[in-house]
Protein backbone atom coordinates (compact mmCIF):
# COMPACT_ATOMS: atom_id res chain seq x y z
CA UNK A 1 -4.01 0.59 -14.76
CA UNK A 2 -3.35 1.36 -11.14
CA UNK A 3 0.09 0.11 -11.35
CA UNK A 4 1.09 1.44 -15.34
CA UNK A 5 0.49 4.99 -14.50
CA UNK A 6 2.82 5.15 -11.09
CA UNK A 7 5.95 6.77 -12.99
CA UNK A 8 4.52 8.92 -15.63
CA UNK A 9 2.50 10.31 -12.39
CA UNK A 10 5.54 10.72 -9.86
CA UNK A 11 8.11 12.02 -12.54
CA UNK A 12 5.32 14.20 -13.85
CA UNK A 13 5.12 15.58 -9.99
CA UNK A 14 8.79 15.87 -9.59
CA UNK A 15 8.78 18.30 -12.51
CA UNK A 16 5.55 20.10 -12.26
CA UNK A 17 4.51 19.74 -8.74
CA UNK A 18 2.00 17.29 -6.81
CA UNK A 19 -0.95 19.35 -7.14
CA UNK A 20 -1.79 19.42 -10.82
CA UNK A 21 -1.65 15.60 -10.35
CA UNK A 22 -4.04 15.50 -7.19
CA UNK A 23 -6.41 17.59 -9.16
CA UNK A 24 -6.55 15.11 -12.23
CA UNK A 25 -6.90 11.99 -9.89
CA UNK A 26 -9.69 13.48 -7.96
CA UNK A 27 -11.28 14.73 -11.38
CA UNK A 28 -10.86 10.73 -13.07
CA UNK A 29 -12.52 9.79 -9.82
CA UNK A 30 -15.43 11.57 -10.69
CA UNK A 31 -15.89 11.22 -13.53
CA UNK A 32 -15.11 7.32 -13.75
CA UNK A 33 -18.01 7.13 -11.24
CA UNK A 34 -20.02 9.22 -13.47
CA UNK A 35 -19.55 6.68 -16.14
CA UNK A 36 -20.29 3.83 -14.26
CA UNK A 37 -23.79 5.63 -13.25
CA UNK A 38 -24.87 5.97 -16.76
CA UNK A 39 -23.01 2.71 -18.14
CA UNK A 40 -25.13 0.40 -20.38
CA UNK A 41 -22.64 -1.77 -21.66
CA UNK A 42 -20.02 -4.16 -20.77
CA UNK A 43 -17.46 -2.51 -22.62
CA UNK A 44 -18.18 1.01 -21.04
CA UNK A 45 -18.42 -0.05 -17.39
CA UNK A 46 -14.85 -1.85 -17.86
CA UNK A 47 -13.30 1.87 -19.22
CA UNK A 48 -15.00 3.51 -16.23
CA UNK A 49 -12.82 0.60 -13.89
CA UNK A 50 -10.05 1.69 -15.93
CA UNK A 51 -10.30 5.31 -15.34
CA UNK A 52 -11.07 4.90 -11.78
CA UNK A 53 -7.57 2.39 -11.23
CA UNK A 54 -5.53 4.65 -13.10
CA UNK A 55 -7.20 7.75 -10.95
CA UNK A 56 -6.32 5.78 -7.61
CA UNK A 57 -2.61 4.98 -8.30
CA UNK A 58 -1.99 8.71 -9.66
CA UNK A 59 -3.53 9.92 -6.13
CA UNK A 60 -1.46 7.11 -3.92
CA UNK A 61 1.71 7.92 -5.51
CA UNK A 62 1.19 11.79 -5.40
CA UNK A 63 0.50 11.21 -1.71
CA UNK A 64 3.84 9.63 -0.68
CA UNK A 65 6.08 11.44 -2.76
CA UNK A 66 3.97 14.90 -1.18
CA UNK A 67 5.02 12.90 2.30
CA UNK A 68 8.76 12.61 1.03
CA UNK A 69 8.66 16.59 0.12
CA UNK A 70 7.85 17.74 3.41
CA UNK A 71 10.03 15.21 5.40
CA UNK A 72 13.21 16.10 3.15
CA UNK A 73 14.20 18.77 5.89
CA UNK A 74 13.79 16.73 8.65
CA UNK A 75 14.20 12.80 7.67
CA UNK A 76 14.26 11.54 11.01
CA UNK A 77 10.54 12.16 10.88
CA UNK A 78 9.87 10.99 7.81
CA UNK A 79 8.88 7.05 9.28
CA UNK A 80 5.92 8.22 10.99
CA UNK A 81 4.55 10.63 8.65
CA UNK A 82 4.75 7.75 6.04
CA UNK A 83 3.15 5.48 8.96
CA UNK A 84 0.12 7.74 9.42
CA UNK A 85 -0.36 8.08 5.65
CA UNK A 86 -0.29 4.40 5.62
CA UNK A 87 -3.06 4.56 8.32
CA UNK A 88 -5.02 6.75 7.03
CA UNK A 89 -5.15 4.93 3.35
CA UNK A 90 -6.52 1.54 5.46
CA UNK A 91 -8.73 3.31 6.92
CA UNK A 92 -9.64 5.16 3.65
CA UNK A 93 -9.86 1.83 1.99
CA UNK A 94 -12.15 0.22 4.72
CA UNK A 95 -14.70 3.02 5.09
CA UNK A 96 -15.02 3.02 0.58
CA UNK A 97 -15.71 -0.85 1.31
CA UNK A 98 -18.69 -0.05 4.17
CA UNK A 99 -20.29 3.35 2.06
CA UNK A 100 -20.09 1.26 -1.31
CA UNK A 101 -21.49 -1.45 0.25
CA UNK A 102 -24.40 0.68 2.55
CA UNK A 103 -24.99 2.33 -0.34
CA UNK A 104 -25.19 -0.19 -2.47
CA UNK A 105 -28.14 -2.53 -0.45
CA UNK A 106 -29.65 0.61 0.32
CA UNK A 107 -30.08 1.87 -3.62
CA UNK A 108 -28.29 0.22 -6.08
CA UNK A 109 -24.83 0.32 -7.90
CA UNK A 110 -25.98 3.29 -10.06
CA UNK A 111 -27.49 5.81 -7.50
CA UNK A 112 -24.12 4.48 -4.74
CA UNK A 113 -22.22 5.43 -8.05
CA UNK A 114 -23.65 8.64 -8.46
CA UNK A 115 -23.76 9.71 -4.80
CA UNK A 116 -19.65 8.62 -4.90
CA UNK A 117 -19.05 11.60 -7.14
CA UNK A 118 -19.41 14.04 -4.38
CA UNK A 119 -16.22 11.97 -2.31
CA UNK A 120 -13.20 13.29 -4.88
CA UNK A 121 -14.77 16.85 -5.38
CA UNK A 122 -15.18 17.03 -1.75
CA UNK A 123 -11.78 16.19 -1.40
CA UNK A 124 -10.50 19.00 -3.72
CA UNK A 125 -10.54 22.38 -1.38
CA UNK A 126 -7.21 20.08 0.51
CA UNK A 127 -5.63 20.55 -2.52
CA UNK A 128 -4.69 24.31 -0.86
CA UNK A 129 -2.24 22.24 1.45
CA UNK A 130 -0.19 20.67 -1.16
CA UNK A 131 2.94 22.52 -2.22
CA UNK A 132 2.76 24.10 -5.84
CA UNK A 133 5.83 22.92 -6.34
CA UNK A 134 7.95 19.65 -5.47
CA UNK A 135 11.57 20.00 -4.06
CA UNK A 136 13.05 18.07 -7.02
CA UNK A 137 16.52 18.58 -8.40
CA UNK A 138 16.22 21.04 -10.95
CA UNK A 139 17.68 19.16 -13.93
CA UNK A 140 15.46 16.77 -15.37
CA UNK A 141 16.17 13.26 -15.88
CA UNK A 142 14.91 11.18 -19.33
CA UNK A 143 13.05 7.70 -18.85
CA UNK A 144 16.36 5.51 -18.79
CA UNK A 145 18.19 7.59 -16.34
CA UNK A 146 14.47 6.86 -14.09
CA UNK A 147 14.54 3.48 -14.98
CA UNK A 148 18.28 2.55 -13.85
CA UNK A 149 17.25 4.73 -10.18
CA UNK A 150 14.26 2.92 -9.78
CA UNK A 151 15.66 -0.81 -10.50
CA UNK A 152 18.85 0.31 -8.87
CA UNK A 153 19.84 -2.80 -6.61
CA UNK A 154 18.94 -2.11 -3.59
CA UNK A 155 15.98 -0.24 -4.31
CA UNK A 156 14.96 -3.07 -6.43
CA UNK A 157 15.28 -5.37 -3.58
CA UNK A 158 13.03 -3.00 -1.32
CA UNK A 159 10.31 -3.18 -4.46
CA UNK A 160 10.13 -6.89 -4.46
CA UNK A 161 10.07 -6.77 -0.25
CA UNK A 162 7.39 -4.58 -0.72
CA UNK A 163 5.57 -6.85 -3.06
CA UNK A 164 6.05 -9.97 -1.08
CA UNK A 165 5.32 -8.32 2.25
CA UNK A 166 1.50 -6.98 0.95
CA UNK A 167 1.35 -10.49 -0.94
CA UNK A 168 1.36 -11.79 2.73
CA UNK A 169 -1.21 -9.21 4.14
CA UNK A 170 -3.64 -10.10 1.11
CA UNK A 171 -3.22 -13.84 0.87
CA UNK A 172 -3.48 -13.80 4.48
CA UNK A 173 -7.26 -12.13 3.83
CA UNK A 174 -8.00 -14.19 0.81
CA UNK A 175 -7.71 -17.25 3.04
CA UNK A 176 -9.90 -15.78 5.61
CA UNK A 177 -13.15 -17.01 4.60
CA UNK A 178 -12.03 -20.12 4.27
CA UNK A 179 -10.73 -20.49 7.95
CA UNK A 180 -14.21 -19.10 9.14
CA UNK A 181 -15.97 -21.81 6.80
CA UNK A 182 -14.26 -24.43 8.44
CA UNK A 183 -15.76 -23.22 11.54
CA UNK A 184 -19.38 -23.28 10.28
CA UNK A 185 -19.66 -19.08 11.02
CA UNK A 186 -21.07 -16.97 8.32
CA UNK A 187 -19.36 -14.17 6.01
CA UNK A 188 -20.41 -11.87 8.76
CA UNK A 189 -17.95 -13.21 10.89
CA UNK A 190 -15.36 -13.14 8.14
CA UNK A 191 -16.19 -9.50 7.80
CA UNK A 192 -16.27 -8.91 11.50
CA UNK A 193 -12.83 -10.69 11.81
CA UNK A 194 -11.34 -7.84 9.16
CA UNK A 195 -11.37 -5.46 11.89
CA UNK A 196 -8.43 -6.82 14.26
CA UNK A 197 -6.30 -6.63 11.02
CA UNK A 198 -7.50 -3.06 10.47
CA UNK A 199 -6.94 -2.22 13.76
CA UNK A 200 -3.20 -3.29 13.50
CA UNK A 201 -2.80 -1.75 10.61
CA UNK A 202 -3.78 1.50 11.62
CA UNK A 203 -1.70 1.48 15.17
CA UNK A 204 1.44 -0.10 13.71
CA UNK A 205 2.12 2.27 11.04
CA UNK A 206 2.55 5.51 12.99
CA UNK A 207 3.77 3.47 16.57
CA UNK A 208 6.64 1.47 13.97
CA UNK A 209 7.56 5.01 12.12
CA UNK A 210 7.98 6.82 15.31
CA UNK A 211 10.24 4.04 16.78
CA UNK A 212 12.15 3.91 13.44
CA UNK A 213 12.94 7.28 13.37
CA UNK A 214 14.76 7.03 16.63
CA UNK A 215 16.16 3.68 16.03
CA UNK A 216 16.48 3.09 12.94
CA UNK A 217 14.25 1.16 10.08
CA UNK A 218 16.03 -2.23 9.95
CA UNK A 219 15.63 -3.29 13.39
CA UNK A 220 11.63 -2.55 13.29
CA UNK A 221 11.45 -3.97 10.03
CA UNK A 222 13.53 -7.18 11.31
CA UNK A 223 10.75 -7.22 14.08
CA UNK A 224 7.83 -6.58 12.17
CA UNK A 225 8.36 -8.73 9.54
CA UNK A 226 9.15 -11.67 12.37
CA UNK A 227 5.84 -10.81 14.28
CA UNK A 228 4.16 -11.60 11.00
CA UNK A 229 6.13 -14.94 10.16
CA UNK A 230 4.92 -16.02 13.79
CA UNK A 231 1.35 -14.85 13.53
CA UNK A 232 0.87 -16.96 10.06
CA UNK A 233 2.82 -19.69 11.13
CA UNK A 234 0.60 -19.53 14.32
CA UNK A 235 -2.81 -20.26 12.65
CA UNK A 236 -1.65 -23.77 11.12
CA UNK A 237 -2.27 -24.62 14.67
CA UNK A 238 -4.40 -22.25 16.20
CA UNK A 239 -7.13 -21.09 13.32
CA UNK A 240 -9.81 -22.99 15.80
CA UNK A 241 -9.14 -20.75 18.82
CA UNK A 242 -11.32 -17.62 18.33
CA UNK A 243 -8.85 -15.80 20.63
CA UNK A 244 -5.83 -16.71 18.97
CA UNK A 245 -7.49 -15.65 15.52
CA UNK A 246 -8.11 -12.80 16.10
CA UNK A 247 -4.59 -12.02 17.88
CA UNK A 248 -3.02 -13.47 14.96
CA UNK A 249 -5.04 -11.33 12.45
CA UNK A 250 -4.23 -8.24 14.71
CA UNK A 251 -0.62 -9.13 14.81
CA UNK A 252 -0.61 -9.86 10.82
CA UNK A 253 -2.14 -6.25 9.48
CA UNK A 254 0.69 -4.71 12.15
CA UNK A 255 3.01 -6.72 10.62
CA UNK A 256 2.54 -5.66 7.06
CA UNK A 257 1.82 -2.33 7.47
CA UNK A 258 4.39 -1.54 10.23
CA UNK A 259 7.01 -2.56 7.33
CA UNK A 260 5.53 -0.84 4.33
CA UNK A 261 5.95 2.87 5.64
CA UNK A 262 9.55 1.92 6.30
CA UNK A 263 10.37 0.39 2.98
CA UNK A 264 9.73 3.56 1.80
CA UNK A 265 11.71 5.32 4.14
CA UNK A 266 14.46 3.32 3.00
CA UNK A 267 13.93 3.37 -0.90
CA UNK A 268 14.33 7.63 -1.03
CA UNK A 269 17.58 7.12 1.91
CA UNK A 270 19.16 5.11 -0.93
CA UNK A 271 21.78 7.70 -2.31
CA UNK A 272 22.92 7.79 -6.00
CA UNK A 273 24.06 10.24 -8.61
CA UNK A 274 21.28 11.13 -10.98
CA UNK A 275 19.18 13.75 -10.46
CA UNK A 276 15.22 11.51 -10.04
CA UNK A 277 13.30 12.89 -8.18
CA UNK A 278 11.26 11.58 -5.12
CA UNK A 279 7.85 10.51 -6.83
CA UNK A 280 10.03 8.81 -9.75
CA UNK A 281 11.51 6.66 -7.05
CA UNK A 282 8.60 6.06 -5.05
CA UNK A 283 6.89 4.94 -8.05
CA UNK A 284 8.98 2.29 -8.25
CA UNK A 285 8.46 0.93 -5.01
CA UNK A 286 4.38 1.19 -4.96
CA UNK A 287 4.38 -0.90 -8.65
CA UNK A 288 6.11 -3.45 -6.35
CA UNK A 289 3.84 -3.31 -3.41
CA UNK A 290 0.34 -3.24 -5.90
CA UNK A 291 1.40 -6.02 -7.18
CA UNK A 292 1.28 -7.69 -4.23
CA UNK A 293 -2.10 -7.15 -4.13
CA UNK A 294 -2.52 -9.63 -6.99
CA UNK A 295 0.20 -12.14 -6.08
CA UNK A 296 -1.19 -12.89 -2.29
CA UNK A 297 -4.28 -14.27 -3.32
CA UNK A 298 -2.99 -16.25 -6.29
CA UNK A 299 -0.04 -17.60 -4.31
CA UNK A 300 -2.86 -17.97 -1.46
CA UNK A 301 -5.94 -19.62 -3.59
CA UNK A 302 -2.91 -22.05 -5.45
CA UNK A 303 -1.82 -23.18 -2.23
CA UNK A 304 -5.33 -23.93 -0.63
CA UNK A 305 -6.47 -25.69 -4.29
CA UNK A 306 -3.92 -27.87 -4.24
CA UNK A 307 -2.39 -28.66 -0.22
CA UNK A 308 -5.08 -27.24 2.13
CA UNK A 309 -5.37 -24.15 4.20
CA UNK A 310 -2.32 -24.86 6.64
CA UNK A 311 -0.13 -25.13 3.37
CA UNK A 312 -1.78 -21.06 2.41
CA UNK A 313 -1.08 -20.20 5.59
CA UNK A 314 2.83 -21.03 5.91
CA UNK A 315 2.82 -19.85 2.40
CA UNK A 316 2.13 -16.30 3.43
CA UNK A 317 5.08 -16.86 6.53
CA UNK A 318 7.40 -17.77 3.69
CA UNK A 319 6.41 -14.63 1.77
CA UNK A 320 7.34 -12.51 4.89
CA UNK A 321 10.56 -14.62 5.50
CA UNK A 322 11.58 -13.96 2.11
CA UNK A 323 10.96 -10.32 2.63
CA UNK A 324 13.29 -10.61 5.42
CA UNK A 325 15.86 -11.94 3.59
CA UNK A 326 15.94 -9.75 1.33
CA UNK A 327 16.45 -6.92 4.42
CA UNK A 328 19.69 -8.51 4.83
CA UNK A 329 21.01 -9.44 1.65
CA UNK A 330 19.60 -6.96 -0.43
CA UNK A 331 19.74 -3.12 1.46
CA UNK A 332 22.17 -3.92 4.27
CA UNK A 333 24.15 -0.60 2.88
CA UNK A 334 21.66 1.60 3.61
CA UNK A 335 21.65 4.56 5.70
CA UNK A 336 19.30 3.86 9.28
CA UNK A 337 18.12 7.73 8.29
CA UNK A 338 18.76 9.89 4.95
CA UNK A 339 20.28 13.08 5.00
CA UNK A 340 18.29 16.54 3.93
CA UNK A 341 18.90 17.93 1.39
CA UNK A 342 20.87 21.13 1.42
C-alpha cells in the first residue's frame, strides 16, 4: 500500500499543497493504530496494516517533495537538506522499532497500539511549518503526461539505482542474524550490531549532501556506492572479526544512505518539458527505492538458501555495483546541480 499511493499523494501535493496531505497521513496513522487496538479478527487487523502502509508512504513522499519546495531557490543546498531528512527518517524508523518493542514486553500489542495514537497527533501542531501551498507549475498535468516524467530515461535509471542500492542496505540486514549465528552470539548481539549501520546512516546523509552540493552528486555517489561494494565484499572474509563487522556494517548504512539523498537530488535536476511537479517526480523515485525494501531480503534469503552466506553477501556488492553502473550509463547527462526556478 506504501508504495501504490506514492503518486496520487505527490501529484495531489503539487496541486493542492503538502499540508492537506501531512494532515491525512498523520490522521490514517491514528486511526490505523486505533484499529489495531480494538481488532478481533484477522481480516480487520490486516486493513488496519493497510491503512497504516498507505499512511506512511503518503507522509514519506510529502516529506521530500516539502524538501524539494524549499531547496528550489537555492539547489546547491538541496543535497544536505535531503541528507538530514534521510537521517532523521533512520532515526525515526529505529526509535518506532525500540517504543513498539518497550512497549510491547511492557503491555501488550493492544495497549503499545493504543498509546501509539498519541505519536501522529503529536506530530500535527508541525504541520504550521509546511507551506500551504507547493511551488508547482501552475498548469496541471493528466496521469500520462506524469507517467512519461516519471519513467523518463534517466529518471528511470535513478528509480531502479534507488531500488538496488536499499536492496543492498536491507539484504545486507536480513543476512545479519545469520552471520551472528555462525558465531554462536544471541539476537541481542544482532540487535546491538544494528547500531554501527544506524550510526552511518545518520552521519553519511547530511556529511555526503553537504560535500555534493559543493562538488557535485556523481563523484560522492561514485564513492559511496564503492565504499559499500568494498564493505560487503569485505565480510566474505572478515564476518569472524568483531572489529571488522562492525566497520563493515558502519561503512554499509553510510554507503546506502549517503547515495539515496543524492539520487534524489538528481531525479528533480533532470530537466524536461512538461509541467510535473516535484512530488509527482519524487514519487517515482521512492516506488523504486520501497521496493528495495522487499527485493534485498529475497535476493538475500535466495542466495543464503541455496550458496551460503558469502554468496548473500557478494550478492548485495553486486546490487551496489549495478547501481553504479547504472550512474554511468544511465544519468551521465545530468546536471552536477539544478537550476531554480525563476
Amino acid at each position: 500500500m506504501s508504495v501504490l499511493v506514492q503518486v496520487p499523494a505527490g501529484s495531489g501535493g503539487d496541486r493542492w499543497g503538502r499540508r492537506p496531505f501531512f494532515a491525512l497521513a498523520m490522521l490514517m496513522l491514528a486511526l490505523s493504530q486505533l484499529a489495531r487496538w480494538q481488532s478481533t479478527t484477522a481480516p480487520m487487523l490486516l486493513a488496519a496494516q493497510v491503512l497504516g502502509g498507505g499512511a506512511q508512504g503518503i507522509a514519506t513522499v510529502s516529506a521530500w517533495a516539502a524538501v524539494a519546495d524549499f531547496t528550489e531557490a537555492t539547489p546547491r543546498k538541496r543535497g544536505q537538506a535531503f541528507g538530514i531528512l534521510n537521517s532523521n527518517l533512520a532515526l525515526g524508523l529505529v526509535a518506532g522499532y525500540l517504543l513498539a518493542g518497550g512497549l510491547g514486553s511492557l503491555f501488550g500489542w493492544r495497549t503499545m497500539s493504543l498509546v501509539l495514537v498519541l505519536v501522529p497527533l503529536a506530530a500535527l501542531p508541525a504541520l504550521a511549518w509546511v507551506g500551504r501551498q507547493s511551488r508547482a507549475a501552475s498548469s496541471r498535468p493528466g496521469l500520462g503526461d506524469i507517467l512519461r516524467s516519471v519513467t523518463q530515461r534517466q529518471r528511470l535509471a535513478l528509480t531502479i539505482m534507488a531500488a538496488l542500492t536499499l536492496a543492498a542496505g536491507q539484504g545486507s540486514l536480513y543476512l545479519l542474524p545469520f552471520a551472528v549465528q555462525q558465531r554462536d552470539a544471541g539476537p541481542f548481539a544482532a540487535a546491538l550490531l544494528l547500531v554501527p549501520y544506524v550510526v552511518g546512516s545518520v552521519i553519511a546523509g547530511p556529511l555526503g549532501g553537504r560535500v555534493s552540493d559543493r562538488f557535485g552528486t556523481r563523484p560522492v555517489i561514485v564513492a559511496t556506492l564503492l565504499i559499500g561494494v568494498f564493505a560487503t565484499t569485505a565480510l566474505i572474509w572478515g564476518a569472524n572479526t568483531p572489529v571488522l563487522f562492525v566497520a563493515a556494517f558502519t561503512l554499509i548504512g553510510a554507503s546506502v544512505n549517503g547515495a539515496l539523498p543524492l539520487m534524489a537530488v538528481r531525479v528533480v535536476a533532470v530537466s524536461d518539458s512538461s509541467s510535473v511537479g516535484v512530488g509527482s517526480i519524487l514519487a517515482g523515485l521512492r516506488m523504486g527505492q520501497s521496493s528495495g525494501t522487499f527485493l534485498g531480503p529475497a535476493i538475500a534469503g535466495l542466495m543464503l538458501a541455496h550458496l551460503g552466506l558469502n554468496a548473500g553477501w557478494l550478492a548485495q556488492a553486486a546490487c551496489l555495483f549495478a547501481s553504479l553502473v547504472l550512474l554511468g550509463f544511465g544519468t551521465s547527462r545530468i546536471s552536477a546541480w539544478p537550476q531554480p526556478s525563476t
